[in-house]
N, C-alpha and C. Protein backbone atom coordinates (compact mmCIF):
# COMPACT_ATOMS: atom_id res chain seq x y z
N UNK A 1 -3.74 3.98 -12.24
CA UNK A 1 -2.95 4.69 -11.30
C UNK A 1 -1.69 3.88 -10.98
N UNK A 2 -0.66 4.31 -11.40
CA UNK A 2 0.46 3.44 -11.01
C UNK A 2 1.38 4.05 -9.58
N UNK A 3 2.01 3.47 -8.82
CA UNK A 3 2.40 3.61 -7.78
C UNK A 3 4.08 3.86 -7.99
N UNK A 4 5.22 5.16 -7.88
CA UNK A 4 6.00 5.13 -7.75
C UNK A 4 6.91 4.36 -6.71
N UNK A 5 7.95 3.56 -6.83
CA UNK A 5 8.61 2.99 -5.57
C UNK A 5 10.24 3.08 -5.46
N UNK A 6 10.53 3.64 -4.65
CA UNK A 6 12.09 3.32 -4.80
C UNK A 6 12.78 2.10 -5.01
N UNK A 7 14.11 1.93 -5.27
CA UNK A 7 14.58 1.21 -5.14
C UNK A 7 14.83 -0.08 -3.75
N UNK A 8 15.10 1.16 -3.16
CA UNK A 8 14.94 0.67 -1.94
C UNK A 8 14.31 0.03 -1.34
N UNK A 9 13.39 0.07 -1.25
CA UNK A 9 11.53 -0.29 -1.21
C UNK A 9 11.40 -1.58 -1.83
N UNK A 10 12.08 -1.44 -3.02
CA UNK A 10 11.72 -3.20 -3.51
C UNK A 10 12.69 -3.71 -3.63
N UNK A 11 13.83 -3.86 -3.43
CA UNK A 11 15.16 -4.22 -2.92
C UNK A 11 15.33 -4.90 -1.77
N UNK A 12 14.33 -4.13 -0.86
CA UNK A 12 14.94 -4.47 0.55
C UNK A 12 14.81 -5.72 1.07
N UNK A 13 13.55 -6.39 1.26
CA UNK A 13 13.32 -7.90 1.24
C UNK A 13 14.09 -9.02 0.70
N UNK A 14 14.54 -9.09 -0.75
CA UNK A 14 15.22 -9.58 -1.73
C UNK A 14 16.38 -9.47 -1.00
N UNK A 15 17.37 -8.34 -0.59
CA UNK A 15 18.66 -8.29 0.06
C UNK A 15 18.64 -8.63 0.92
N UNK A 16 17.51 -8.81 1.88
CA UNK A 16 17.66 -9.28 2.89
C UNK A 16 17.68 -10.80 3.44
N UNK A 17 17.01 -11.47 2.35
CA UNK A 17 16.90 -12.73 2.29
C UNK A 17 18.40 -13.94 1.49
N UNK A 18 18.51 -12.38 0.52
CA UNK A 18 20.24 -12.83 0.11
C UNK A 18 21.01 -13.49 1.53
N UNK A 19 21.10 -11.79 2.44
CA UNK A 19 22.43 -11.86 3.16
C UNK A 19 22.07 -13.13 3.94
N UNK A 20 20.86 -13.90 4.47
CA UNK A 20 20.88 -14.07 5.00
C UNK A 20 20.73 -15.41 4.55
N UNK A 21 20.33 -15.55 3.26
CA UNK A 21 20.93 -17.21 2.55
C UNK A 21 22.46 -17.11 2.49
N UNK A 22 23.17 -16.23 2.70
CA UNK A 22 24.43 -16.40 2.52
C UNK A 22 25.62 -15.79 3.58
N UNK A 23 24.75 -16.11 4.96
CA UNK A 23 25.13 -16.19 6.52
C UNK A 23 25.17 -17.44 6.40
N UNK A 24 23.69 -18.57 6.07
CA UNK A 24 23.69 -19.58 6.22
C UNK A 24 24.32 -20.45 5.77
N UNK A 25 24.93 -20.19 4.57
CA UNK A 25 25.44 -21.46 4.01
C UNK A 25 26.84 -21.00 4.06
N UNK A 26 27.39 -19.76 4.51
CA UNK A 26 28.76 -19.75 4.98
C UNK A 26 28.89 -20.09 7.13
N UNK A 27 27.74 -20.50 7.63
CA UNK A 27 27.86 -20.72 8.89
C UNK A 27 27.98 -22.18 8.62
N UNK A 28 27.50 -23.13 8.06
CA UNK A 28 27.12 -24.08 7.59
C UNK A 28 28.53 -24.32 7.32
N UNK A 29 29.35 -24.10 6.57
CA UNK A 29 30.64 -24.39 6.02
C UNK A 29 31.54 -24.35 7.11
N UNK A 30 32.27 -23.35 7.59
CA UNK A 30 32.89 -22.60 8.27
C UNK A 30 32.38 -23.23 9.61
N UNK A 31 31.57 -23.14 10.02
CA UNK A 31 31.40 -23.06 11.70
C UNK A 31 30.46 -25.00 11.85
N UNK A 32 31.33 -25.71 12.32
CA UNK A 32 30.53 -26.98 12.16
C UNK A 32 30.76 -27.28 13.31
N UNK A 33 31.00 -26.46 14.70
CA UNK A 33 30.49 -26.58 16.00
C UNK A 33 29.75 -25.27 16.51
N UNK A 34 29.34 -26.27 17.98
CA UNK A 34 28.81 -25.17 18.76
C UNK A 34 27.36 -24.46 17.98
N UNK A 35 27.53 -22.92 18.10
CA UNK A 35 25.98 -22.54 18.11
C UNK A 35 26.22 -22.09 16.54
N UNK A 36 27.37 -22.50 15.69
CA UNK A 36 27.03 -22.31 14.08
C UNK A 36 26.01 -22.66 13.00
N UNK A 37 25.91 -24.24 14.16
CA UNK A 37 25.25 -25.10 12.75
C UNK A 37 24.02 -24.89 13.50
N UNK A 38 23.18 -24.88 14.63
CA UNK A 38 21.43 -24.01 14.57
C UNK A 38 21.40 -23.04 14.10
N UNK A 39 22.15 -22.07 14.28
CA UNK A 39 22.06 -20.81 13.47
C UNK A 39 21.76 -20.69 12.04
N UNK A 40 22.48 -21.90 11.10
CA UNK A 40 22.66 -22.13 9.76
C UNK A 40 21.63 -22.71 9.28
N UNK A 41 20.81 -23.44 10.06
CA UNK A 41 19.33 -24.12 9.99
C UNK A 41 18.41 -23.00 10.02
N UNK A 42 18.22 -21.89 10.53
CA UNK A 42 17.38 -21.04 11.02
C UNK A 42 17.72 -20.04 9.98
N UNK A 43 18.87 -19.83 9.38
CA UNK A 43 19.01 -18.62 8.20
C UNK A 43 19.05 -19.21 6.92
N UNK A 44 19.12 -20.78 6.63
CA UNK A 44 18.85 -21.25 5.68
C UNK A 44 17.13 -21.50 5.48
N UNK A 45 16.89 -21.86 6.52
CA UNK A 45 14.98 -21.87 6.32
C UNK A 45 14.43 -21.10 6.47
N UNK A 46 14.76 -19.63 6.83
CA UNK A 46 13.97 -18.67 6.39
C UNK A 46 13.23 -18.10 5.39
N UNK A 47 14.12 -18.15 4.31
CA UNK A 47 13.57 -17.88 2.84
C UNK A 47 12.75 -18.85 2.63
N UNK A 48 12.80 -20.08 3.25
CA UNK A 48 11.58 -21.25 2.51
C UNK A 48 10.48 -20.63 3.32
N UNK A 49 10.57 -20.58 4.47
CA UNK A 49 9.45 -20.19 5.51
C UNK A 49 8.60 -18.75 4.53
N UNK A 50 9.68 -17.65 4.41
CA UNK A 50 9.16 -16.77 3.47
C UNK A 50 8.29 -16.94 1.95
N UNK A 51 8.97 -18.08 1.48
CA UNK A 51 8.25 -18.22 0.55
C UNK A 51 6.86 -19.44 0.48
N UNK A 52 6.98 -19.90 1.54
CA UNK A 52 5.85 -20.91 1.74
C UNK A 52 5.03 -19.55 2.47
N UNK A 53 4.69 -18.71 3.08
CA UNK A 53 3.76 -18.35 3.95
C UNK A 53 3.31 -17.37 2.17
N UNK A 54 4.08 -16.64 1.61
CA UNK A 54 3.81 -15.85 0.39
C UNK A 54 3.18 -16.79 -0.67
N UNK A 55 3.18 -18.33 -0.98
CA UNK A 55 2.14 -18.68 -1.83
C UNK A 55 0.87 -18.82 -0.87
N UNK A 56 0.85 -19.09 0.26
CA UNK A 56 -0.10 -19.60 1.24
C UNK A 56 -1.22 -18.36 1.12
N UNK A 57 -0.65 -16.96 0.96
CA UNK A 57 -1.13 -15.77 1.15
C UNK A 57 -1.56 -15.76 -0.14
N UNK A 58 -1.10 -16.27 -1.30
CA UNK A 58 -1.58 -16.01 -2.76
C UNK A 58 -2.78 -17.02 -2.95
N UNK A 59 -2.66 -17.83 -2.47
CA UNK A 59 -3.64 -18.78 -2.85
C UNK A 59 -5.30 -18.79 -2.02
N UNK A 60 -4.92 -17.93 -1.01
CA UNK A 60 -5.89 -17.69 -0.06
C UNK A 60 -6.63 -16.59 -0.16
């Protein structure tokens, strides 16, 4: 039984982790006061956070 999926659907995660590796490392550049550079910590470690909890879930 195979499962149809949109694009969308499996896109969406993936784009979302883009924009948001690439908030971070343009806040990171660009903004090196004030509330830029926590911000740039928190949208750069997301995707690790994402992908550490997704092997954690595979292995378990």
């Amino acid at each position: 039984m195979t499962i149809h999926r949109s694009k969308g659907l499996i896109w969406r995660w993936p784009a979302l982790l883009a924009a948001l590796s690439i908030f971070g490392l343009l806040s990171a550049l660009l903004g090196q006061t004030g509330v830029w550079l926590p911000w740039s910590w928190v949208a750069l470690a997301a995707p690790l956070a994402v992908a550490a909890i997704c092997i954690g879930r595979s292995r378990g």
